[in-house]
Protein backbone atom coordinates (compact mmCIF):
# COMPACT_ATOMS: atom_id res chain seq x y z
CA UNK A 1 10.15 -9.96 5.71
CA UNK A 2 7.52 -11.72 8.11
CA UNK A 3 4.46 -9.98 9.02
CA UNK A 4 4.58 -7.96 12.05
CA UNK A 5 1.90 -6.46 14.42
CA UNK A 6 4.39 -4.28 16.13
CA UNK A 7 4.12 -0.80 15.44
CA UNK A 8 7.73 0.06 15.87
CA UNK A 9 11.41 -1.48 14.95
CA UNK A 10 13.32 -0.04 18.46
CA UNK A 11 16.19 2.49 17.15
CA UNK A 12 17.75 5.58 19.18
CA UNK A 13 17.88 9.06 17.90
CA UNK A 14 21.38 10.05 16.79
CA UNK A 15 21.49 13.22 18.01
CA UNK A 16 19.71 12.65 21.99
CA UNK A 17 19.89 8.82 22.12
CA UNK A 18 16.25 8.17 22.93
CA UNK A 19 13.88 6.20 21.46
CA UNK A 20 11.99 7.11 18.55
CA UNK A 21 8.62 6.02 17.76
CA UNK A 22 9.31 5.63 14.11
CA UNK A 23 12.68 5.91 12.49
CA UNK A 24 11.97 9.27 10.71
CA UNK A 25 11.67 11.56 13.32
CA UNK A 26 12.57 12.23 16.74
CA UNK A 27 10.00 12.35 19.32
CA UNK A 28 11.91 14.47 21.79
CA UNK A 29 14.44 16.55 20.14
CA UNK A 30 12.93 16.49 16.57
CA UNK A 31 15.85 15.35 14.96
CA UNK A 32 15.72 13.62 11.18
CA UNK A 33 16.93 9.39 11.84
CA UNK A 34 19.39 9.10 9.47
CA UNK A 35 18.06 5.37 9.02
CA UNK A 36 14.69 6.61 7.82
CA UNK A 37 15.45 6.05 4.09
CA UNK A 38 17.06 2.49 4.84
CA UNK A 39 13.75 1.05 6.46
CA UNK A 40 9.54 -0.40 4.84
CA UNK A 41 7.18 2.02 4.23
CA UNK A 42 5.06 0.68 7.35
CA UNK A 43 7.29 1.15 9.74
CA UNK A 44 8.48 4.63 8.45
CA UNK A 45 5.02 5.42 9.05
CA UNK A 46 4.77 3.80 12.58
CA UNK A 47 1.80 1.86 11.59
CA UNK A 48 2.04 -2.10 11.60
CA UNK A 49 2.73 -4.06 8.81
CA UNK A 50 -0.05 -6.28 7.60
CA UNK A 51 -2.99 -5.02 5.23
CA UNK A 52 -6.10 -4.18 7.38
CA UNK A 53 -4.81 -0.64 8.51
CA UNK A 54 -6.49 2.33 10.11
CA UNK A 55 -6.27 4.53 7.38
CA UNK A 56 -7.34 7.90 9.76
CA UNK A 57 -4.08 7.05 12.02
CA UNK A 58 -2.10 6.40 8.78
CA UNK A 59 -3.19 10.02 8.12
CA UNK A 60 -2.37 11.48 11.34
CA UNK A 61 0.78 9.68 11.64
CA UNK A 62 1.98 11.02 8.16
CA UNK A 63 0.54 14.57 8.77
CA UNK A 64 2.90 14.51 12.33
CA UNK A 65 6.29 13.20 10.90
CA UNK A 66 5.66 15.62 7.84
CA UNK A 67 5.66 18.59 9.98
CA UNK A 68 9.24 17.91 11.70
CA UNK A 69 10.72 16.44 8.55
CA UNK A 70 9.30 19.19 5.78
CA UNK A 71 12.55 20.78 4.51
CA UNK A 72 11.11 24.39 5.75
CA UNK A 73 10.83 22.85 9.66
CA UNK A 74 14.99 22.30 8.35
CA UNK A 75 16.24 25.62 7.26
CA UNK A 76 18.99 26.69 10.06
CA UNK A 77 20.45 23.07 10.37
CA UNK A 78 23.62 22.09 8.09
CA UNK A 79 23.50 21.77 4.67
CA UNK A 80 23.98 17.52 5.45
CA UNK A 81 20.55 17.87 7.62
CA UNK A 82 18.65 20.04 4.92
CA UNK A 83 19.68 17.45 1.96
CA UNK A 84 18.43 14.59 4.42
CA UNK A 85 15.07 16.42 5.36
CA UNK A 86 14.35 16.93 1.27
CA UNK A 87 15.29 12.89 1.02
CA UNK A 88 13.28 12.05 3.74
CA UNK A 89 10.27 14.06 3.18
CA UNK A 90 10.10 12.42 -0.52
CA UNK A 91 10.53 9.19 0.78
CA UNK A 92 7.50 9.76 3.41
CA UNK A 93 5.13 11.07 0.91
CA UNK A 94 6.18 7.78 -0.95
CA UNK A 95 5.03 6.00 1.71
CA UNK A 96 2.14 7.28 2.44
CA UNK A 97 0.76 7.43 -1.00
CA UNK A 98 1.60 3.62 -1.46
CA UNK A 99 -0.29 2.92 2.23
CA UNK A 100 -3.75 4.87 1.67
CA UNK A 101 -4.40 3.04 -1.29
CA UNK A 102 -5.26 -1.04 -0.71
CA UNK A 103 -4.49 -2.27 -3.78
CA UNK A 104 -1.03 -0.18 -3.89
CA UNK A 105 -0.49 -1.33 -0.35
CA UNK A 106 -1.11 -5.10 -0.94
CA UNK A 107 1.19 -5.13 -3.71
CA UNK A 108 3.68 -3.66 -1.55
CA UNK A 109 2.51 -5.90 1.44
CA UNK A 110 3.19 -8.94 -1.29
CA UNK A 111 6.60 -8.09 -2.06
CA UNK A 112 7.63 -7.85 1.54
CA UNK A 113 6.49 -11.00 2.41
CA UNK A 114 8.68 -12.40 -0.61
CA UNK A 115 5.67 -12.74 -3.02
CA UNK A 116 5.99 -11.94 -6.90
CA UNK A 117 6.02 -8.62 -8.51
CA UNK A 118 3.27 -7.69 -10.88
CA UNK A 119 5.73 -7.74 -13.19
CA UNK A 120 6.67 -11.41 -13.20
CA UNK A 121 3.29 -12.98 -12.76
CA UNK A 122 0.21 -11.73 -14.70
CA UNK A 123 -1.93 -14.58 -13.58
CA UNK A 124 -5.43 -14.14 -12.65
CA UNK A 125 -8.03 -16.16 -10.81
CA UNK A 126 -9.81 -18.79 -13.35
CA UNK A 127 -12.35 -17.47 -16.02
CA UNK A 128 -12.17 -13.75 -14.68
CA UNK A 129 -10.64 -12.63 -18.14
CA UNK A 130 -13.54 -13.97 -19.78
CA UNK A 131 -15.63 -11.82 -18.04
CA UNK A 132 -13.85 -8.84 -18.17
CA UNK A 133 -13.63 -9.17 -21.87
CA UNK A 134 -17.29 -9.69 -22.13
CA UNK A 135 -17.75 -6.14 -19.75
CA UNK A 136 -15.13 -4.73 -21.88
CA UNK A 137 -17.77 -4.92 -25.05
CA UNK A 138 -20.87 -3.85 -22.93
CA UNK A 139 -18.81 -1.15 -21.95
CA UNK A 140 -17.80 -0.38 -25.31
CA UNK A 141 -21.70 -0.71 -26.63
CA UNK A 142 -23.10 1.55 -23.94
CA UNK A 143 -21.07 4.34 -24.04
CA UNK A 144 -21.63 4.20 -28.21
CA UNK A 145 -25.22 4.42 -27.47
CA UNK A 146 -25.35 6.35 -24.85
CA UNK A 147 -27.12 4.16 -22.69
CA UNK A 148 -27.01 5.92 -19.14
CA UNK A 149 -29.21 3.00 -17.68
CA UNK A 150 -26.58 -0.10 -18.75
CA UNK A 151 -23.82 2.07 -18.03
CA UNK A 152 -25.01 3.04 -14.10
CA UNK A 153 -25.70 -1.06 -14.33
CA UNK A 154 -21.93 -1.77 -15.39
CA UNK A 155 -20.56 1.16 -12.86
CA UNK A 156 -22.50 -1.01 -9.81
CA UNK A 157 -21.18 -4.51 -10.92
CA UNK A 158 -17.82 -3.07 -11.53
CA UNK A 159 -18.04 -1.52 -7.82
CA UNK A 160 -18.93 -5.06 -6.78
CA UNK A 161 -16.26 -6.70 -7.95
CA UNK A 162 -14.05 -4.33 -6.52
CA UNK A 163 -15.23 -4.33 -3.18
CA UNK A 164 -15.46 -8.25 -3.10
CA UNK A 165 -11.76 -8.66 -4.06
CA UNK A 166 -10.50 -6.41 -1.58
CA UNK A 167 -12.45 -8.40 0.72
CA UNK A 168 -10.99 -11.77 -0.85
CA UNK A 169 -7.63 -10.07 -0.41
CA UNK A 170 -8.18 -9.06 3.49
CA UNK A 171 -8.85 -13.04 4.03
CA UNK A 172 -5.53 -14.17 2.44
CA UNK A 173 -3.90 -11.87 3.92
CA UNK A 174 -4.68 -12.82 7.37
CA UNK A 175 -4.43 -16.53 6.23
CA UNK A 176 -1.21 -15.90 5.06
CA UNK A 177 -0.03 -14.38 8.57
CA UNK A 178 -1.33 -17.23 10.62
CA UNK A 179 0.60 -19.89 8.21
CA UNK A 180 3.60 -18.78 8.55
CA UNK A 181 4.74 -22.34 10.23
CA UNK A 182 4.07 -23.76 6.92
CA UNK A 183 6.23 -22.90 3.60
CA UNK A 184 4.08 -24.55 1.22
CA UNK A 185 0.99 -23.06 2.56
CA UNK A 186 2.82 -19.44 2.42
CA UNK A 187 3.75 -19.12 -1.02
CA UNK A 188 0.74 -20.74 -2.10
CA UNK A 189 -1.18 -17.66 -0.31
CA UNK A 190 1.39 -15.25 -1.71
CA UNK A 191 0.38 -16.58 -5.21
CA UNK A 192 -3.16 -16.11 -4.53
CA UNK A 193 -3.09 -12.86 -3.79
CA UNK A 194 -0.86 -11.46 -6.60
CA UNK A 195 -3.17 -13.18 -8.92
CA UNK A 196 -6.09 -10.90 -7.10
CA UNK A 197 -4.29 -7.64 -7.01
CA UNK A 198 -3.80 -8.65 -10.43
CA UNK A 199 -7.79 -8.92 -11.34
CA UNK A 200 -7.93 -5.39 -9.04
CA UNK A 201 -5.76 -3.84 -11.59
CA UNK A 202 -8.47 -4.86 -14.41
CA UNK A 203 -11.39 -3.86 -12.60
CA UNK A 204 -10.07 -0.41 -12.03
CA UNK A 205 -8.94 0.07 -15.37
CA UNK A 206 -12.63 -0.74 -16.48
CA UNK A 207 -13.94 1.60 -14.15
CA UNK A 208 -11.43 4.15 -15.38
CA UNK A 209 -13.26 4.49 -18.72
CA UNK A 210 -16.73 4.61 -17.11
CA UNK A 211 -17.99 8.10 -18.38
C-alpha cells in the first residue's frame, strides 16, 4: 500500500450517507462504519500514513472516536451494533497502541509498504552486533559490581543509539516516499529500514535490563 499524505480514504456513513472523517465513526449521526475493522490502522485513526506523525493529534483523534465507539456510548442500539462497537473499540485501541510507539509504528509502516516482517529478516546494519555484544558484557560487569557511574554511562550511550536510529529511520522513510518511481530503489529502502527497526529492537532490550 503506497504512502499517503491524505488524512482520509472518502466513505459514507451507512446509516445518514454523509461523509465520515475516518471510517470508525460518524461525524454527524455518530453511527459505528461497519468498514472500520476492514481498513490500516492510520486511517482508522484519521491521521496520515507515513512515520513522522503528530503524536498529540494521534491522541486527540483516538480519545474522540473512543468516546462514540466505547461499547457504553452503545447500550440501547441492537445487539448487531453493540457486538460491532466491542469489535471496533478493540480494534481502535489496537491502533492506537501500535501508532504512539515509533518503533511499533515503523514496523507496521514497513509492512504496509510491502517490506519484510521481523519475522523473516533478522538482519542488522554491519558490525552493530558486535557492539551490542560487547555492551551486553559491560552491562553484565556493572550491574555485578554495582558500578552506578558505568551504568548511568551505558544508560546515556544506549539513549544515543536509540535516538539516532529513530532519526536514521525518519530519513528512509521519507526517502522511501519520494522513490516511489523507482522499484529497485524502494525495496532497497524497505530493507534498510527493517534491518534498523531490527537494531531498535536490541537497543531496547539492553535498556530493558538497565537497573
Amino acid at each position: 500500500m503506497p504512502e499517503n499524505d491524505e488524512k482520509t480514504v472518502p466513505v459514507k456513513c451507512r446509516v445518514c450517507a454523509q461523509p465520515m472523517h475516518t471510517p470508525v465513526v460518524c461525524d454527524y449521526c455518530h453511527a459505528i462504519g461497519d468498514a472500520a475493522e476492514l481498513t490500516d490502522y492510520f486511517t482508522m485513526l484519521g491521521v496520515p500514513q507515513r512515520f513522522d506523525l503528530d503524536t498529540d493529534e494521534l491522541s486527540r483523534q483516538f480519545v474522540a472516536l473512543s468516546r462514540h465507539a466505547h461499547p457504553d456510548f452503545h447500550v440501547s442500539d441492537s445487539p448487531e451494533v453493540q457486538q460491532l462497537s466491542l469489535r471496533v473499540s478493540s480494534t481502535l485501541n489496537d491502533a492506537y497502541r501500535t501508532l504512539k510507539d515509533p518503533a511499533t509504528r515503523g514496523a507496521y509502516l514497513l509492512e504496509l509498504l510491502g517490506g519484510k516482517s521481523s519475522a523473516r529478516d533478522k538482519s542488522v546494519p554491519d558490525g552493530f552486533l558486535d557492539t551490542m555484544m560487547m555492551m551486553q558484557e559491560e552491562l553484565a560487569d556493572a550491574k555485578t559490581g554495582g558500578d552506578r557511574g558505568e551504568l548511568d554511562r551505558l544508560a546515556t550511550v544506549l539513549a544515543t543509539q536509540h535516538d539516532g536510529l529513530m532519526r536514521r529511520l525518519s530519513g528512509l522513510f521519507a526517502e522511501h516516499q519520494q522513490s516511489l518511481g523507482c522499484e529497485a530503489i524502494r525495496r532497497g529502502l524497505l530493507d534498510e529500514i527493517r534491518k534498523q527497526l531490527n537494531a531498535v529492537s536490541y537497543v531496547r532490550k539492553l535498556q530493558s535490563q538497565l537497573p
